[in-house]
N, C-alpha and C. Protein backbone atom coordinates (compact mmCIF):
# COMPACT_ATOMS: atom_id res chain seq x y z
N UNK A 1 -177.47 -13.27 12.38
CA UNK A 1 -178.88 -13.58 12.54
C UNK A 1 -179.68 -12.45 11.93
N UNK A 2 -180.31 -12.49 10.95
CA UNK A 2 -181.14 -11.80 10.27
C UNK A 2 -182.66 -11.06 11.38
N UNK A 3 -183.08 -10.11 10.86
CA UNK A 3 -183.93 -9.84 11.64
C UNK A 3 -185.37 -10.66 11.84
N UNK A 4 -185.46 -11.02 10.81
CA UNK A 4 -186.57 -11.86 10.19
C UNK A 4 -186.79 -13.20 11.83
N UNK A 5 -185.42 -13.42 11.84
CA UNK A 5 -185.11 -14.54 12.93
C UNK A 5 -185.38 -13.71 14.79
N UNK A 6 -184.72 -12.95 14.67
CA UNK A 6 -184.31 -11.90 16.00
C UNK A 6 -185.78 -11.41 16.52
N UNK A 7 -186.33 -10.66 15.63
CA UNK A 7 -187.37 -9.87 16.11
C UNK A 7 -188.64 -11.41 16.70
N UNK A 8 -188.83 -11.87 16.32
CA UNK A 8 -190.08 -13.52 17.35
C UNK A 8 -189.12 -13.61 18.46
N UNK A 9 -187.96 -13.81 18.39
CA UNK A 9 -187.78 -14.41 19.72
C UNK A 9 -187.19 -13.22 20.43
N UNK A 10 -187.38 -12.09 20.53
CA UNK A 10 -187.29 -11.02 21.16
C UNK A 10 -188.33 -10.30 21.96
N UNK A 11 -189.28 -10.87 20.65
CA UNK A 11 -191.17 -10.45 21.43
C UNK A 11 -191.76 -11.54 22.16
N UNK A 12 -190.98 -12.63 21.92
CA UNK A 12 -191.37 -13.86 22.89
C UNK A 12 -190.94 -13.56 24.32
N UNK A 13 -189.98 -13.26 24.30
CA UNK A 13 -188.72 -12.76 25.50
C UNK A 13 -189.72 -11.52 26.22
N UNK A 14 -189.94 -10.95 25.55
CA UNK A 14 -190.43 -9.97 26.45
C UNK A 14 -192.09 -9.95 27.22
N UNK A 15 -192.56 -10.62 26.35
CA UNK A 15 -193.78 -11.44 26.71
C UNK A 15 -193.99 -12.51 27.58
N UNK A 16 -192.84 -13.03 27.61
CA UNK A 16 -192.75 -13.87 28.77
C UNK A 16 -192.55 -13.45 30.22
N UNK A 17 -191.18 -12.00 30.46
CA UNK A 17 -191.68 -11.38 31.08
C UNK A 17 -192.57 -10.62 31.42
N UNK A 18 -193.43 -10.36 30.68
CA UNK A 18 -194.60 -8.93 30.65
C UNK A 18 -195.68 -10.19 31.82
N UNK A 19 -195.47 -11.36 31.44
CA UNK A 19 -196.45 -12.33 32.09
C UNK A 19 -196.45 -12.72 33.61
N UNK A 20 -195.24 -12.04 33.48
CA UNK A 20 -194.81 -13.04 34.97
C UNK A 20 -195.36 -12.10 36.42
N UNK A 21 -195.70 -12.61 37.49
CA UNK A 21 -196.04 -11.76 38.37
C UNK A 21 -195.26 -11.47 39.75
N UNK A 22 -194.91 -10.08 39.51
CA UNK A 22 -193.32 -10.09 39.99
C UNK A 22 -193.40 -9.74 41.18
N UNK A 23 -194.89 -9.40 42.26
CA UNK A 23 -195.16 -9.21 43.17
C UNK A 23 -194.81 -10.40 44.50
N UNK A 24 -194.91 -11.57 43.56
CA UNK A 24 -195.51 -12.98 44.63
C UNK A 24 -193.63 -13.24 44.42
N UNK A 25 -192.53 -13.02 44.01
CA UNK A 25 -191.41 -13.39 43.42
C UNK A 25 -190.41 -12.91 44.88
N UNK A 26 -189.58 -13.64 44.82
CA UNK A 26 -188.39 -12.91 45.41
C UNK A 26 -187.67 -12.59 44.70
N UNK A 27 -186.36 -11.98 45.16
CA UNK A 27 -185.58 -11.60 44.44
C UNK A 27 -184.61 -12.45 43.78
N UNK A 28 -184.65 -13.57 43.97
CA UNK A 28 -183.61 -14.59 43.73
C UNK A 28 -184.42 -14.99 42.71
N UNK A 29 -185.48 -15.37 42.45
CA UNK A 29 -186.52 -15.90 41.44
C UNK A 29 -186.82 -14.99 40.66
N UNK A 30 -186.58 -13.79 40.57
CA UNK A 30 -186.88 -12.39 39.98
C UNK A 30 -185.23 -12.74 39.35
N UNK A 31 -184.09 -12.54 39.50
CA UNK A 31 -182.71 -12.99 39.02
C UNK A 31 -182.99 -13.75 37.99
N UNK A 32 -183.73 -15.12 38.48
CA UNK A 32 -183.25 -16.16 37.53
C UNK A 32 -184.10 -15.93 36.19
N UNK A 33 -185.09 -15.09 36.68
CA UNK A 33 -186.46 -15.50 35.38
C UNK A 33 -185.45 -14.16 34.25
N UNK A 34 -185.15 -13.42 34.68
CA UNK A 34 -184.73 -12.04 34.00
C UNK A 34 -183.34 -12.90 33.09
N UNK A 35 -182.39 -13.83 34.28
CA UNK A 35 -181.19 -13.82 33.33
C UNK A 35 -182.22 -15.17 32.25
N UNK A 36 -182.68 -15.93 32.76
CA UNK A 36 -183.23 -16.97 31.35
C UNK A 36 -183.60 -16.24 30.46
N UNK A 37 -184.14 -15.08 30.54
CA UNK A 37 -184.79 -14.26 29.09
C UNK A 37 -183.67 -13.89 28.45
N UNK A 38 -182.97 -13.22 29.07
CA UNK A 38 -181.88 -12.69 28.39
C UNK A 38 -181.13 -13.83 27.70
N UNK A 39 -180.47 -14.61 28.77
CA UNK A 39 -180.15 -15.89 28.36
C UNK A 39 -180.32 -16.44 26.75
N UNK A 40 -181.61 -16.55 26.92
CA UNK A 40 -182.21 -17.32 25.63
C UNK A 40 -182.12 -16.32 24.47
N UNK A 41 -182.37 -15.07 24.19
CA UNK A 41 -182.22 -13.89 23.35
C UNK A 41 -180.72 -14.41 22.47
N UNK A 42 -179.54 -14.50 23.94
CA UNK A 42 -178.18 -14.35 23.43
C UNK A 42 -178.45 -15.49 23.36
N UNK A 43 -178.25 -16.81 23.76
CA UNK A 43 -177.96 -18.39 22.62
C UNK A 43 -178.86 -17.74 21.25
N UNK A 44 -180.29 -17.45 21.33
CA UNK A 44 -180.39 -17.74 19.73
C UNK A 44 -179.82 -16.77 19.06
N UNK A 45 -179.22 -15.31 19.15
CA UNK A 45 -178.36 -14.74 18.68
C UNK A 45 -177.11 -15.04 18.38
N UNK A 46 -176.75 -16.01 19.28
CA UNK A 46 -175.02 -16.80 18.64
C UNK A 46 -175.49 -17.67 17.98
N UNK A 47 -176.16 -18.51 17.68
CA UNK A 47 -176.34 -19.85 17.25
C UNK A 47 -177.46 -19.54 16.25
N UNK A 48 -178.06 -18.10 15.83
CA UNK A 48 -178.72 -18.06 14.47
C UNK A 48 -179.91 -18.57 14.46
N UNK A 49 -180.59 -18.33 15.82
CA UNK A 49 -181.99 -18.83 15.75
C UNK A 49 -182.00 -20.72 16.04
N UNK A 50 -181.19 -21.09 16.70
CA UNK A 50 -181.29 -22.56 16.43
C UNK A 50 -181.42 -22.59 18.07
N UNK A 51 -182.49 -23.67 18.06
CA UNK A 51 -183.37 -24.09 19.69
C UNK A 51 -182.26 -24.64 20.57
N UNK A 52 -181.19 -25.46 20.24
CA UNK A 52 -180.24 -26.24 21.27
C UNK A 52 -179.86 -24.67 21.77
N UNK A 53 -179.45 -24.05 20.80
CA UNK A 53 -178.89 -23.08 21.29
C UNK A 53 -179.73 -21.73 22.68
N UNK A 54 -180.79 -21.81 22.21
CA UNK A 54 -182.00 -20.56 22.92
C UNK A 54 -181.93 -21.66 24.27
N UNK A 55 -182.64 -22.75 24.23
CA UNK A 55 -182.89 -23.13 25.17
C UNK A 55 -181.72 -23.44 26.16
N UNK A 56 -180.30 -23.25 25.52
CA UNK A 56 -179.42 -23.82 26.00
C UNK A 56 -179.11 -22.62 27.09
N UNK A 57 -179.05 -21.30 26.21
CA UNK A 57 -178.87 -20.04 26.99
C UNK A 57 -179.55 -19.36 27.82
N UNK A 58 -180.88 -20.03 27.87
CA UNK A 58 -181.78 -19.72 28.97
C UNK A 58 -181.38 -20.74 30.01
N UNK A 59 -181.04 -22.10 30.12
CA UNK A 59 -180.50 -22.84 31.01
C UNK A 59 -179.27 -21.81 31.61
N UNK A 60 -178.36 -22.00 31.04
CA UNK A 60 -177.26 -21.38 31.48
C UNK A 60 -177.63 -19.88 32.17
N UNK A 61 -178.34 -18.64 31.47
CA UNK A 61 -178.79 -17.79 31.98
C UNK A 61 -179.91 -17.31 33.43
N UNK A 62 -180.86 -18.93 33.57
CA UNK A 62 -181.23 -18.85 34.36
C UNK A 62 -180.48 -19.10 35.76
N UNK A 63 -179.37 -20.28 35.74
CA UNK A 63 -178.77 -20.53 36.91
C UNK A 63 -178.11 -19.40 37.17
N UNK A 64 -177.29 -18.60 36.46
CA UNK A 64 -176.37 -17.48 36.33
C UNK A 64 -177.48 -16.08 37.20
N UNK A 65 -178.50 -16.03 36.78
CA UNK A 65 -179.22 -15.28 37.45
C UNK A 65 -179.62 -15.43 38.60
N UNK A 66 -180.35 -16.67 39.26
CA UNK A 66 -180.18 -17.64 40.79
C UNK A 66 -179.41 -17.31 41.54
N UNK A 67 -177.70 -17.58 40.95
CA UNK A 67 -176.67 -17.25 41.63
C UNK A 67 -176.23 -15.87 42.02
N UNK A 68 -176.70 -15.03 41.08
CA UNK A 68 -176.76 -13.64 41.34
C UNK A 68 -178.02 -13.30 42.27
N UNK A 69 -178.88 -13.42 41.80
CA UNK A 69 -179.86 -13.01 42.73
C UNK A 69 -179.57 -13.98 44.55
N UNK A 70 -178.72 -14.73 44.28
CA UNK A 70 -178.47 -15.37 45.67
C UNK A 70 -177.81 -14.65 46.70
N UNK A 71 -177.01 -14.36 46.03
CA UNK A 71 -175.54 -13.05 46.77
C UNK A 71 -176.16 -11.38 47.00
N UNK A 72 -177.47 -11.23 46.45
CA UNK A 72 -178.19 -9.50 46.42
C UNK A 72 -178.93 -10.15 47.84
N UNK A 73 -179.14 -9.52 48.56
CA UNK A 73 -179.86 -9.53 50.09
C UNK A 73 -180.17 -8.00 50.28
């Protein structure tokens, strides 16, 4: 993945968190929003910028984060 591709959806990623308001959040919802960012970063990094892929890895990343943030108490 070229940078040209990497660097938008990296500043998207982080902008999305910069937005979020992490006060009103629990921690389990604080999990999931963190692994979807990440999530989505790595699909469009394997898959070369292609959307099945971003959106796919924010799916997957968000439940993965849920479940983690489920088990932190």
């Amino acid at each position: 993945m070229g940078v040209t591709k990497f660097v938008p959806v990296l500043l998207l990623a982080m902008a999305t968190g910069g937005c979020a308001t992490w006060e009103g959040m629990s921690d389990r919802e604080r999990s999931a929003a963190i692994g979807a960012g990440v999530g989505g970063v790595a699909g469009a990094a394997a898959t070369d910028g292609s959307v099945l892929g971003t959106v796919g890895g924010a799916a997957i990343g968000g439940v993965v984060g849920d479940q983690i943030g489920k088990r932190r108490k």
